[in-house]
Protein backbone atom coordinates (compact mmCIF):
# COMPACT_ATOMS: atom_id res chain seq x y z
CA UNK A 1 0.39 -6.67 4.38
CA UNK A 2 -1.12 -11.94 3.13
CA UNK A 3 -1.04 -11.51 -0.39
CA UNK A 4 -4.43 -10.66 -1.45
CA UNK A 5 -4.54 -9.18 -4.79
CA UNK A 6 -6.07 -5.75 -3.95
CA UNK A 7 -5.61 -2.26 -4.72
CA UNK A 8 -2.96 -0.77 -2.31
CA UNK A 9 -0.62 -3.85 -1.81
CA UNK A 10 2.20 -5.00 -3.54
CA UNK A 11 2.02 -8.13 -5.15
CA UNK A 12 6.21 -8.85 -4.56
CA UNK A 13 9.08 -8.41 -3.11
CA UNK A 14 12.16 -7.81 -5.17
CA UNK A 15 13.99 -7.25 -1.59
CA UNK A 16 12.50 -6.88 1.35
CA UNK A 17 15.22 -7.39 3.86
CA UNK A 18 18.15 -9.93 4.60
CA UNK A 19 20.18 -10.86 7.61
CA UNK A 20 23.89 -12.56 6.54
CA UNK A 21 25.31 -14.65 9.68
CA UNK A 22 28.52 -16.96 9.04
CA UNK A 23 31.37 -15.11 8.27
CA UNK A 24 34.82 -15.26 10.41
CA UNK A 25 36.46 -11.89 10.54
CA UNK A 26 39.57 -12.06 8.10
CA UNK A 27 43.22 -11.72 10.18
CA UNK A 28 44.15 -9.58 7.12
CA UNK A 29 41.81 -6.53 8.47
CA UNK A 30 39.48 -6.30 6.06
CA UNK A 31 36.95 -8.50 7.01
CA UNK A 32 36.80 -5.69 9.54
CA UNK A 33 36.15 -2.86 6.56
CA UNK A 34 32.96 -5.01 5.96
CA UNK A 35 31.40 -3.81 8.93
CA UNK A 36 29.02 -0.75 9.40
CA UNK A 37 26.22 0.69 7.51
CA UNK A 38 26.42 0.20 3.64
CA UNK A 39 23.50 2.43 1.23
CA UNK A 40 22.75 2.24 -2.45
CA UNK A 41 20.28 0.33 -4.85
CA UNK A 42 19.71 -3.00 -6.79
CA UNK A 43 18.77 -2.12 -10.09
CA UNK A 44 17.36 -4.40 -12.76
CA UNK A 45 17.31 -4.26 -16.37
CA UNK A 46 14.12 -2.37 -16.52
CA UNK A 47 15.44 0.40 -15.14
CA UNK A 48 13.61 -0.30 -11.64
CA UNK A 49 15.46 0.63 -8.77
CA UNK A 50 15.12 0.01 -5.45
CA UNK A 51 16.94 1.94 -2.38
CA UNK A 52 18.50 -0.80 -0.38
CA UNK A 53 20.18 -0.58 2.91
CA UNK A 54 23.06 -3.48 4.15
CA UNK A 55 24.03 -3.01 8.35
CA UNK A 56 27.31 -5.34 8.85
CA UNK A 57 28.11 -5.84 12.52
CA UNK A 58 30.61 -8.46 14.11
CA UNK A 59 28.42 -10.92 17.07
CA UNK A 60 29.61 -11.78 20.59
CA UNK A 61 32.00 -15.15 18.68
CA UNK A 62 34.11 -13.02 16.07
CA UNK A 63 31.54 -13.63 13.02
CA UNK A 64 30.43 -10.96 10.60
CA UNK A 65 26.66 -10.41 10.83
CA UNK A 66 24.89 -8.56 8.30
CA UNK A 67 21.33 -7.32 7.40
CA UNK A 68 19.86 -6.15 4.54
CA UNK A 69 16.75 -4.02 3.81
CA UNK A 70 15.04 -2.47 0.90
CA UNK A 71 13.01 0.41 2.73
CA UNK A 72 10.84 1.48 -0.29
CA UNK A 73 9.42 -2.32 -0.39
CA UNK A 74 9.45 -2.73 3.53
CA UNK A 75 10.68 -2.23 7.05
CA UNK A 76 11.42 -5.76 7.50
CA UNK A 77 14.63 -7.38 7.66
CA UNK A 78 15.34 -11.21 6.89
CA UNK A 79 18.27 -13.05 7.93
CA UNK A 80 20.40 -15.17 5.16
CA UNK A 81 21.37 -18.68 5.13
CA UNK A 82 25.65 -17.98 4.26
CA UNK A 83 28.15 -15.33 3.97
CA UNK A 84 31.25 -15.75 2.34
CA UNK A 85 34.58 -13.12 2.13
CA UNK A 86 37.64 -13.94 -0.02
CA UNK A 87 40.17 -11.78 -1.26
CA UNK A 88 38.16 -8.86 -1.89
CA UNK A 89 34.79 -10.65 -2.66
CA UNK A 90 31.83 -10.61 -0.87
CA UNK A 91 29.07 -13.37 -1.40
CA UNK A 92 25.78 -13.59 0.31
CA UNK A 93 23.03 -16.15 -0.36
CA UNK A 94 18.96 -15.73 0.95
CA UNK A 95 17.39 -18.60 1.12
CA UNK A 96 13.89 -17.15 1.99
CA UNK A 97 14.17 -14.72 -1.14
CA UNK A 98 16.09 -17.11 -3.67
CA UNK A 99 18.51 -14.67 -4.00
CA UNK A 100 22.12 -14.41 -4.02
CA UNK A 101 24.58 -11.64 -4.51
CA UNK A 102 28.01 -11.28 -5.68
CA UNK A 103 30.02 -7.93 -4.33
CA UNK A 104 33.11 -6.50 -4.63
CA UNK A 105 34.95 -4.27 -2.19
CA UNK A 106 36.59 -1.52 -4.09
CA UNK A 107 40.40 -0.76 -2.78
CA UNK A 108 39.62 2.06 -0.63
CA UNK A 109 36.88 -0.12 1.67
CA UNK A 110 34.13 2.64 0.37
CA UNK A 111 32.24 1.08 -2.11
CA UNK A 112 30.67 -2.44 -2.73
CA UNK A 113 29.50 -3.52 -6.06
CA UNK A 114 28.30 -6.13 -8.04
CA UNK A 115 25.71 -8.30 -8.68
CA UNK A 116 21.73 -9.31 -7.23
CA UNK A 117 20.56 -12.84 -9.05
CA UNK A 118 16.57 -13.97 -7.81
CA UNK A 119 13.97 -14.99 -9.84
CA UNK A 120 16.42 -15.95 -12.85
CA UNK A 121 16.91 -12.56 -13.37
CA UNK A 122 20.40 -10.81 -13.11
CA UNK A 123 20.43 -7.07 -11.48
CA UNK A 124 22.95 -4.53 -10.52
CA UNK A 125 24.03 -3.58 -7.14
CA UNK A 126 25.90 -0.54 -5.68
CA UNK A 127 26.24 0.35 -2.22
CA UNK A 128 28.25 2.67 -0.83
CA UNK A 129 29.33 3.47 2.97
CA UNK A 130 27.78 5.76 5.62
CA UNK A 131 27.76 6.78 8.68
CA UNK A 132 24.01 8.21 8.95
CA UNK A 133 21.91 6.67 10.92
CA UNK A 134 19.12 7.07 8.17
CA UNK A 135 19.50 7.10 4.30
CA UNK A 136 16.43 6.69 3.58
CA UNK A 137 13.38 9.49 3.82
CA UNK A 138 10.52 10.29 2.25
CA UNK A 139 10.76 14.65 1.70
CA UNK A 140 7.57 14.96 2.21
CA UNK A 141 6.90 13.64 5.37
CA UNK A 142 6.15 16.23 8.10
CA UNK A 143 9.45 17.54 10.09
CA UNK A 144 9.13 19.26 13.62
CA UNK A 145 8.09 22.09 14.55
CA UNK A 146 4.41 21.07 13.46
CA UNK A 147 1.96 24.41 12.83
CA UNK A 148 -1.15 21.72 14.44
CA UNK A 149 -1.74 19.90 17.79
CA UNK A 150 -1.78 16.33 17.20
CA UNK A 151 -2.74 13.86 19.86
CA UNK A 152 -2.74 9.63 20.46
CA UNK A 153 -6.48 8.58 20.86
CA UNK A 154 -8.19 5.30 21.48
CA UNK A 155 -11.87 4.27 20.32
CA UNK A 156 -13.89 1.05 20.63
CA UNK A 157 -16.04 -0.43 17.96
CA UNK A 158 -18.40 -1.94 20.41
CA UNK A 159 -20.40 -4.07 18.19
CA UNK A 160 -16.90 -5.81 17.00
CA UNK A 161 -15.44 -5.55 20.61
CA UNK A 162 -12.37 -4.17 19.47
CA UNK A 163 -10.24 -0.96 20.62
CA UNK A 164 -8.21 0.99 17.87
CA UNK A 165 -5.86 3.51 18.66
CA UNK A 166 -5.08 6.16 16.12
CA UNK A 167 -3.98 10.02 15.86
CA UNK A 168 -6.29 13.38 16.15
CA UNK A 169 -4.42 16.03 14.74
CA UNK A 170 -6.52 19.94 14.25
CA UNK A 171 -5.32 23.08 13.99
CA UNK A 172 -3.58 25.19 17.05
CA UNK A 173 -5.54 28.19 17.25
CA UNK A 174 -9.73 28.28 16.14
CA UNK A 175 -12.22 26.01 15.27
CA UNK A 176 -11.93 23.22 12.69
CA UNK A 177 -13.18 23.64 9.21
CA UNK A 178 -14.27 20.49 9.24
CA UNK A 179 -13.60 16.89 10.67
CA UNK A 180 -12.37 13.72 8.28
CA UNK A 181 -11.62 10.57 8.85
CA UNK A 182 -9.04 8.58 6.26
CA UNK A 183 -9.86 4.89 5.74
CA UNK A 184 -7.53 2.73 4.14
CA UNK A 185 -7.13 0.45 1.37
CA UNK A 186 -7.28 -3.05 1.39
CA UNK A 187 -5.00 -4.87 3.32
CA UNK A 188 -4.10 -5.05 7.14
CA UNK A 189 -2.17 -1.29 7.50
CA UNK A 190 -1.19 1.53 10.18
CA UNK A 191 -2.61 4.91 10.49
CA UNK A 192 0.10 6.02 7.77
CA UNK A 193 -1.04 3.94 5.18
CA UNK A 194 2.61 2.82 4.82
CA UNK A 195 3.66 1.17 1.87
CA UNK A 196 6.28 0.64 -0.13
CA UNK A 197 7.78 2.91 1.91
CA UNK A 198 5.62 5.99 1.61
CA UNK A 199 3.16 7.07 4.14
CA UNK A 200 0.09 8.74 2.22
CA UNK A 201 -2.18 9.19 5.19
CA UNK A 202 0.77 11.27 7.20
CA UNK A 203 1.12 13.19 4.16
CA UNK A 204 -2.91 13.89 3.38
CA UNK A 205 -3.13 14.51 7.76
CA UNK A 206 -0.38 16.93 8.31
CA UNK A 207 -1.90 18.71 4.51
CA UNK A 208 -5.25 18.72 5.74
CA UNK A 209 -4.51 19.84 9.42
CA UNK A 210 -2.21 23.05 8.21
CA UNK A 211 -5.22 23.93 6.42
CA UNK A 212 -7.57 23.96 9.48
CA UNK A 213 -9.01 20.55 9.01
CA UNK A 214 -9.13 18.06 12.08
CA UNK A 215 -8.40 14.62 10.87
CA UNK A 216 -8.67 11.40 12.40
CA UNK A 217 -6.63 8.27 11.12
CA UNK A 218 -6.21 4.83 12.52
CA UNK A 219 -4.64 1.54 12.80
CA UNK A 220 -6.45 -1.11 10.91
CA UNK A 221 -8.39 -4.13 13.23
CA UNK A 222 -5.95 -6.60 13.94
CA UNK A 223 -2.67 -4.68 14.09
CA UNK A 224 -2.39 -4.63 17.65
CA UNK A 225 -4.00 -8.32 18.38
CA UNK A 226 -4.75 -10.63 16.25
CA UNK A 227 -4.68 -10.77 12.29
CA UNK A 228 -7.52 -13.07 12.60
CA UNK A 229 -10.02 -10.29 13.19
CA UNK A 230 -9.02 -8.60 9.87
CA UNK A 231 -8.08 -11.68 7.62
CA UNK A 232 -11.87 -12.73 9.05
CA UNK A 233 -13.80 -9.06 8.48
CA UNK A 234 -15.43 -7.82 4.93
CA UNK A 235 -15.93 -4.41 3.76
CA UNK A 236 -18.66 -4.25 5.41
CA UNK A 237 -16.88 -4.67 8.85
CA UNK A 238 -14.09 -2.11 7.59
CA UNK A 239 -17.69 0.45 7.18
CA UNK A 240 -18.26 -0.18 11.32
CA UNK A 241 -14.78 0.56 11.91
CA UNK A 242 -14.97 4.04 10.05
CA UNK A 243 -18.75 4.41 12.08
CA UNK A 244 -17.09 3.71 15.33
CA UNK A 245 -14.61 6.14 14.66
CA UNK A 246 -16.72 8.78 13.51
CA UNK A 247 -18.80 8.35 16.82
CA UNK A 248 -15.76 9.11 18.79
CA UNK A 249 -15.18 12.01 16.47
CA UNK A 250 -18.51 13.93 17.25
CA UNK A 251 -18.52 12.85 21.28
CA UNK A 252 -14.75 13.63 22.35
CA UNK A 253 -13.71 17.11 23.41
CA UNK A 254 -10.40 17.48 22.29
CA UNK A 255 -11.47 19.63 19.56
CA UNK A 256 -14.84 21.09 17.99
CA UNK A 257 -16.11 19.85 14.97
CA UNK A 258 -19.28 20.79 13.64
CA UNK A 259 -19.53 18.71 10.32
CA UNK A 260 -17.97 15.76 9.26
CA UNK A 261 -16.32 13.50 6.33
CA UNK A 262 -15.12 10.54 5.12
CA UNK A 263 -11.57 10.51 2.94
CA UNK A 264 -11.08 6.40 1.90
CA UNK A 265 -8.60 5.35 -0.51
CA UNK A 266 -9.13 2.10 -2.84
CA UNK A 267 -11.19 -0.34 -0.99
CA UNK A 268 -11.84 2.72 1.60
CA UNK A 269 -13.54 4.72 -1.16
CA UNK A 270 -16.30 2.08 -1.15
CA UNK A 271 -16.09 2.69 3.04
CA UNK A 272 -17.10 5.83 2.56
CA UNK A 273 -19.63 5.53 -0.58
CA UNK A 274 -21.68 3.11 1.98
CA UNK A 275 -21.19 5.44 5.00
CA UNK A 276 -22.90 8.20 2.44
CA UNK A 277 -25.88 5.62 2.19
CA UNK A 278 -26.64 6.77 6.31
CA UNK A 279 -28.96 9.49 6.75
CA UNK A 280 -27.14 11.93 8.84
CA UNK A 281 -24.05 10.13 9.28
CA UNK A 282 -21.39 12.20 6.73
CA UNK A 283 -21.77 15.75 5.47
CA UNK A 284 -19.32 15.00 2.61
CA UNK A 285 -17.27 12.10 0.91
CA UNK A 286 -13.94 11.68 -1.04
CA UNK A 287 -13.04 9.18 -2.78
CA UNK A 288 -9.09 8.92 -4.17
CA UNK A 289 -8.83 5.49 -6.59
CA UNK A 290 -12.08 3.90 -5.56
CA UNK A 291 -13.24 1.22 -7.43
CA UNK A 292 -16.86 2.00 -9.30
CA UNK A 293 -17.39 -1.73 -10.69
CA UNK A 294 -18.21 -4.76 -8.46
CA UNK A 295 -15.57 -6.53 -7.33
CA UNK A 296 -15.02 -9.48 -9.72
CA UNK A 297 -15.27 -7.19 -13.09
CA UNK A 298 -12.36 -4.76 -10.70
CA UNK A 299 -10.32 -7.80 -10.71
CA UNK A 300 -10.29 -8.62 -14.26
CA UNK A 301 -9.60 -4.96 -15.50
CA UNK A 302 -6.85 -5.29 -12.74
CA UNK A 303 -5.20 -8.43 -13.72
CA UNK A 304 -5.12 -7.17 -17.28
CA UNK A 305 -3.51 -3.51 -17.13
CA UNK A 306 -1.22 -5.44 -14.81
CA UNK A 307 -0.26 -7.58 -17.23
CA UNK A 308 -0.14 -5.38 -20.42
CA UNK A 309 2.24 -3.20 -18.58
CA UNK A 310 4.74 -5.71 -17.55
CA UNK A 311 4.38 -6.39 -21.25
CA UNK A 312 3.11 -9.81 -21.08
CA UNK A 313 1.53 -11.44 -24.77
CA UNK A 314 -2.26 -10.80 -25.49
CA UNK A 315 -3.03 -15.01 -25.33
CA UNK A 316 -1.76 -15.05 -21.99
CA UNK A 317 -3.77 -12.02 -20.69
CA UNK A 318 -6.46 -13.43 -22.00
CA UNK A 319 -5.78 -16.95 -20.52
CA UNK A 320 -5.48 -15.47 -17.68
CA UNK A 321 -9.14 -13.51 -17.63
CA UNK A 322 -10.46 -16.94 -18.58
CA UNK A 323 -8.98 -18.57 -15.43
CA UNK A 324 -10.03 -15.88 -13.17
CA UNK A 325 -13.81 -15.81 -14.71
CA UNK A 326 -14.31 -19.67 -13.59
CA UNK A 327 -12.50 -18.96 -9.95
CA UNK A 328 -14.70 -15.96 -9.70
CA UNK A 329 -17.59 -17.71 -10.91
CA UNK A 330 -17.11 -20.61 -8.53
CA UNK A 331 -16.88 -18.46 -5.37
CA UNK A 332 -19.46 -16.68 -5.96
CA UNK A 333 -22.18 -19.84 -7.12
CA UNK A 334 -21.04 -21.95 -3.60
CA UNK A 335 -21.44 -21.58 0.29
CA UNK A 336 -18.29 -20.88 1.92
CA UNK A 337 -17.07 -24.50 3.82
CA UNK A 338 -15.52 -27.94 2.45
CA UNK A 339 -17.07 -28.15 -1.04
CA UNK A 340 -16.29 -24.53 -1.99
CA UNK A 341 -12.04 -25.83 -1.13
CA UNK A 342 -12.21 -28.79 -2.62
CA UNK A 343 -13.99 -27.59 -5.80
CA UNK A 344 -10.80 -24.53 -5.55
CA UNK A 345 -8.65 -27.40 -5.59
CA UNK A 346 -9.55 -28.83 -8.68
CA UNK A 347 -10.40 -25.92 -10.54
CA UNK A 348 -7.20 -24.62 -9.26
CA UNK A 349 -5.20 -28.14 -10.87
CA UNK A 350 -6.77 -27.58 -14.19
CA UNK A 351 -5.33 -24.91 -14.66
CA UNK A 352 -1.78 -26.63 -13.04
CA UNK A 353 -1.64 -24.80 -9.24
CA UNK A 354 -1.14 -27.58 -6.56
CA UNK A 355 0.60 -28.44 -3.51
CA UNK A 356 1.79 -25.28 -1.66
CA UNK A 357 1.05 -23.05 -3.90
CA UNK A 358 -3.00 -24.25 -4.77
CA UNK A 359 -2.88 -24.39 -0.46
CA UNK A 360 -2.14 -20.64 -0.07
CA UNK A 361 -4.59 -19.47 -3.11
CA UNK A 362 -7.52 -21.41 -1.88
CA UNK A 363 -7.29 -19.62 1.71
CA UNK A 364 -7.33 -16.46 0.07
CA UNK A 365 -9.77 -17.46 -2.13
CA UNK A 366 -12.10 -19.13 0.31
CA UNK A 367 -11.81 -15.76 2.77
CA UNK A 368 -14.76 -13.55 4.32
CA UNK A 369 -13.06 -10.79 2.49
CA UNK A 370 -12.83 -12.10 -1.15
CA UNK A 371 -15.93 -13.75 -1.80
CA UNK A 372 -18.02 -10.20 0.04
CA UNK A 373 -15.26 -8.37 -2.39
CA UNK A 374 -16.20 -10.05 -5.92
CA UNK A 375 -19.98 -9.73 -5.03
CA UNK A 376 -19.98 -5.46 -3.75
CA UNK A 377 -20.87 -3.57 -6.44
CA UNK A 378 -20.68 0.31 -5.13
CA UNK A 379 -22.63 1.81 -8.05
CA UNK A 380 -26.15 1.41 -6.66
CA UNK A 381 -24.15 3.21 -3.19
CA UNK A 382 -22.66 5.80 -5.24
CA UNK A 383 -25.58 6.78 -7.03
CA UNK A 384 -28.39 7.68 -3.82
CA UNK A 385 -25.85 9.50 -2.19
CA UNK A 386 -27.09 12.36 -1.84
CA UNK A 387 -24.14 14.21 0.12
CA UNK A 388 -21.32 15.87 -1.69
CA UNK A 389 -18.84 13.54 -2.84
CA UNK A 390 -15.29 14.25 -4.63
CA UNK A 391 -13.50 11.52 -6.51
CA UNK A 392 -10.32 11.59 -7.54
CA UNK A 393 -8.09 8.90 -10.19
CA UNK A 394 -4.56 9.00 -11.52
CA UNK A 395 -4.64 8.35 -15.31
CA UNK A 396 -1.55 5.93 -14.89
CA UNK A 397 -3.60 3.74 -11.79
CA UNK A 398 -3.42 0.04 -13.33
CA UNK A 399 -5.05 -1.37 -9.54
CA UNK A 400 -8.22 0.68 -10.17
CA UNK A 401 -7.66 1.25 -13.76
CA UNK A 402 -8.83 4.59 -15.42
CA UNK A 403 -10.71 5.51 -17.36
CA UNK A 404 -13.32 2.94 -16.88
CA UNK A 405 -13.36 3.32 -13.50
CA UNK A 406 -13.87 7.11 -13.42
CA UNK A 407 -16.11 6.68 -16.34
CA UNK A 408 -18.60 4.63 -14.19
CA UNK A 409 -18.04 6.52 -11.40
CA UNK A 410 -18.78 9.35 -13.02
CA UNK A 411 -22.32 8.02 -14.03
CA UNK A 412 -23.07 6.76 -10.63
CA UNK A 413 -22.56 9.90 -9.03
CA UNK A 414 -24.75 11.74 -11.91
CA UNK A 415 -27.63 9.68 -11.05
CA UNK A 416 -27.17 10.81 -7.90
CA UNK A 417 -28.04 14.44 -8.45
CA UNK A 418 -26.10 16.34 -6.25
CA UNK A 419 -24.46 19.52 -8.16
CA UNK A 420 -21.37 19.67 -6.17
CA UNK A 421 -20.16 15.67 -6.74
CA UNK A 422 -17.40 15.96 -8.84
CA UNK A 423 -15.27 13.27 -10.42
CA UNK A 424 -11.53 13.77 -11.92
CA UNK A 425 -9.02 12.02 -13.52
CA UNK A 426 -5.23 13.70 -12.67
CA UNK A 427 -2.74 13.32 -15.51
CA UNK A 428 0.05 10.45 -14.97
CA UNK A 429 -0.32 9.85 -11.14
CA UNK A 430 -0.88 6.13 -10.59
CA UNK A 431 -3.08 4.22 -7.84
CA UNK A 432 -0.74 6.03 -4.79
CA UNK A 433 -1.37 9.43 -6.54
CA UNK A 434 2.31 9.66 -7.41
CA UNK A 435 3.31 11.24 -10.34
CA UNK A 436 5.25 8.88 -13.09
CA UNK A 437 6.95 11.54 -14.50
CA UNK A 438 8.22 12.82 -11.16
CA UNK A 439 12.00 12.87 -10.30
CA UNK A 440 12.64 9.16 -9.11
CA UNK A 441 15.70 6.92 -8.18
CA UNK A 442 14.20 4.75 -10.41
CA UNK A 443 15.51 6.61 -13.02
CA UNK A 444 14.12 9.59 -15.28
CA UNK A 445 12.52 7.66 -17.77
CA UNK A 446 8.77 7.60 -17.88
CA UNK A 447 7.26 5.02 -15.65
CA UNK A 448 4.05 2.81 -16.33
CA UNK A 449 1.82 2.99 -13.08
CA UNK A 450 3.17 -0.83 -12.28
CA UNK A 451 3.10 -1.21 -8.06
CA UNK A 452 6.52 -2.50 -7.99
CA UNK A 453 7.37 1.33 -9.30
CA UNK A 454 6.13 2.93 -5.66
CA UNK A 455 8.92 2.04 -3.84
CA UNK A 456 11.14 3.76 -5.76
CA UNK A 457 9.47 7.10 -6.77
CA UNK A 458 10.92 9.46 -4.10
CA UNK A 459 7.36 11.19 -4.04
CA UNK A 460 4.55 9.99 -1.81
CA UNK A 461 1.47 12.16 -3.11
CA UNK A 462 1.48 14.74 -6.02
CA UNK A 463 0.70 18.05 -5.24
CA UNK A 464 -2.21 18.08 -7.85
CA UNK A 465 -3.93 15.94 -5.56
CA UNK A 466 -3.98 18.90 -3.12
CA UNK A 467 -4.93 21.84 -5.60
CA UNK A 468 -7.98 20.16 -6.37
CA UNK A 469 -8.93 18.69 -2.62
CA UNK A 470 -8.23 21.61 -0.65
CA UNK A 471 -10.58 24.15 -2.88
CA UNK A 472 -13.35 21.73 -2.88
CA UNK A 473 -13.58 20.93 0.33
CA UNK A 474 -13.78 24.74 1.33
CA UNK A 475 -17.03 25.45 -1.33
CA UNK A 476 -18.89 22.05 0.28
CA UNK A 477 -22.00 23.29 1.99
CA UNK A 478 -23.55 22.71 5.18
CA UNK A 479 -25.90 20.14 4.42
């Protein structure tokens, strides 16, 4: 998911996978114990904690080989530079992470503990031996037998000259309420959504389809060639995605849908705010953590609740809004190309970013996507739609931070006129709709909304979200 700082994507990785290579297997036998499938967390002194996973195995020249995996941050798995077993010590460095941990294995060969050291800071981990081939689930996700037929399509956005593939799922017996589409958020991801190690757009699909709702969802551009069409493409590109796969919606014969909807989350709220813009093209709209400012102001009340939450002083939130005023500024005032870089550059040294670091910014910075981002304000979209639109916040969201955003939002939508728009802000859910005050392996202590808690909050969507989508969507009216 480069790291573009946008509305559903994580900003870090705390872990997000290891691979240990260079240990000889110990005469004594219990180099031996090492190996197998090893479950627990890291936690750090905040109380976050992360589900991590370690696999040990022994290769084809006697030598231990490990991997390591935090599943609520990724599916990815990295490989680590050295692995060293003494006595009853195990110690693994990461190079790639700048991490290194120090375990113990306890006398019965069950239990490894110790201790996680990257970024300066010291954590605590515990992992603990099993033989299950999976430790690590989300309980919400749909389990076999399903109640609705769901099927592997294909589309083609023709003016793009790319091919998607994506799922069709509708009900088993009768004819669909309605038919929605689910765009994503920022970011190049799947069908799911998947993040963090949730999958929202399973969750909302398999929701939506028990209720007699056929829903398509798809595979951003990119996923199956080349990143280059999606690192390249701007909201705008993202709309003719969601238009190409509403064509295929109303022409395929798989099942019959009469009227149809857009569901976008984040960046794919403003998707479907600009496909409500098209005479004839939606019936309805809903909107879960869509931004209602243009994209530069989104930004700055971004960077700040960020920042206040991970409890950061006042002068250097407010440093950092005047840093990010100038960048935005400077994007916006220039013509993508040379001058637009090299002015990055320098504004980018002022304020002491160089080498690598100043490289990586200014390509993100000098993108399609970010400079069409800072400039798209959705307001003036919001407020001619004149279908029915539904948006939904989580009071805790610090990406698309309430309540300004559902206070404009709710303005835009008033100028619109239409009596059966209808904004809402749901109590403690943050920017993935989970609840804060849910049951968590992070721990039972109140959470702030902070992205690096997803991972850890065992819940992918709150069922509020549902008692409020569900009803509305049945009183919408055949426009």
């Amino acid at each position: 998911m480069k790291p573009k700082p946008a509305f559903s994507r994580l900003f870090f990785v705390l872990v997000s996978g290891l691979c240990l290579n260079s240990c000889v297997a110990r005469s004594d036998g219990l180099g031996y114990a090492l190996e197998g499938r090893w479950a627990g967390s890291i936690q750090s002194s905040d109380g976050l904690r992360l589900p991590t996973i370690l696999s040990i195995t022994q290769n084809d020249k006697g030598r231990l080989v490990a991997h390591i995996q935090s599943p609520g941050q990724s599916p990815q798995s990295f490989k680590a530079a050295e692995l060293r077993f003494v006595g009853q010590a195990l110690g693994l460095r990461f190079s790639k992470l700048d991490a290194r941990a120090s375990l113990v294995l306890s006398e019965g060969g069950a239990l490894l503990s110790g201790s996680w050291k990257q970024g300066g800071k010291d954590s605590a981990i515990r992992l603990e031996k099993t033989a299950e081939d999976s430790v690590f689930s989300r309980a919400q996700e749909p389990r076999p037998p399903l109640s609705y037929e769901s099927v592997e399509i294909t589309f083609r956005n023709e003016e793009a000259g790319l091919d998607f593939q994506g799922t069709l799922s509708y009900p088993r017996v009768g004819k669909a309420k309605a038919g929605i589409v689910l765009v994503s958020g920022s970011g190049p991801q799947n069908r799911d959504e998947e993040l963090a190690g949730h999958k929202p757009f399973l969750i909302l699909a398999d929701r939506l389809s028990q209720a007699g709702y056929a829903v398509l969802r798809y595979d951003d551009r990119g996923l199956h060639t080349s990143l280059e069409n999606f690192n390249q493409s701007t909201c705008y590109d993202f709309l003719s995605d969601a238009e190409s796969a509403l064509a295929y919606f109303r022409n395929q014969d798989i099942v019959k849908v009469s009227r149809f909807g857009i569901l976008g989350h984040s960046e794919g709220g403003i998707v479907a705010a600009l496909a409500a813009l098209k005479p004839g093209l939606l019936d309805f709209g809903v909107l879960l953590g869509c931004p209602a400012y243009a994209g530069d102001q989104l930004l700055l009340q971004q960077s700040g609740a960020l920042m206040r939450a991970e409890g950061r002083p006042e002068i250097s939130i407010q440093a950092a809004e005047k840093a990010n005023r100038a960048i935005y500024q400077l994007i916006l005032s220039k013509e993508p190309g040379k001058d637009l870089k090299a002015s990055l550059e320098k504004t980018l040294l002022s304020y002491g970013v160089f080498g690598k670091a100043a490289k990586e910014q200014i390509e993100i910075l000098s993108s399609p996507w970010y400079r069409a981002f800072l400039a798209l304000d959705p307001y003036p979209a919001l407020s001619a739609a004149e279908v029915p639109i539904l948006a939904l916040y989580g009071s805790k969201d610090l990406q698309v931070p309430a309540p300004e955003n559902p206070e404009r939002m709710t303005l835009a939508l008033a100028a619109g006129g239409n009596s059966y728009s209808r904004v809402q802000s749901l109590d403690g859910l943050n920017h993935l709709f989970q609840s804060i005050y849910s049951q968590s392996s992070i721990g039972k202590s109140q959470l702030s909304g902070h992205p690096r808690e997803y991972g850890g909050i065992d819940e992918t969507m709150n069922e509020a979200v549902f008692e409020v989508l569900l009803p509305w969507l049945e009183g919408v009216e055949p426009q």
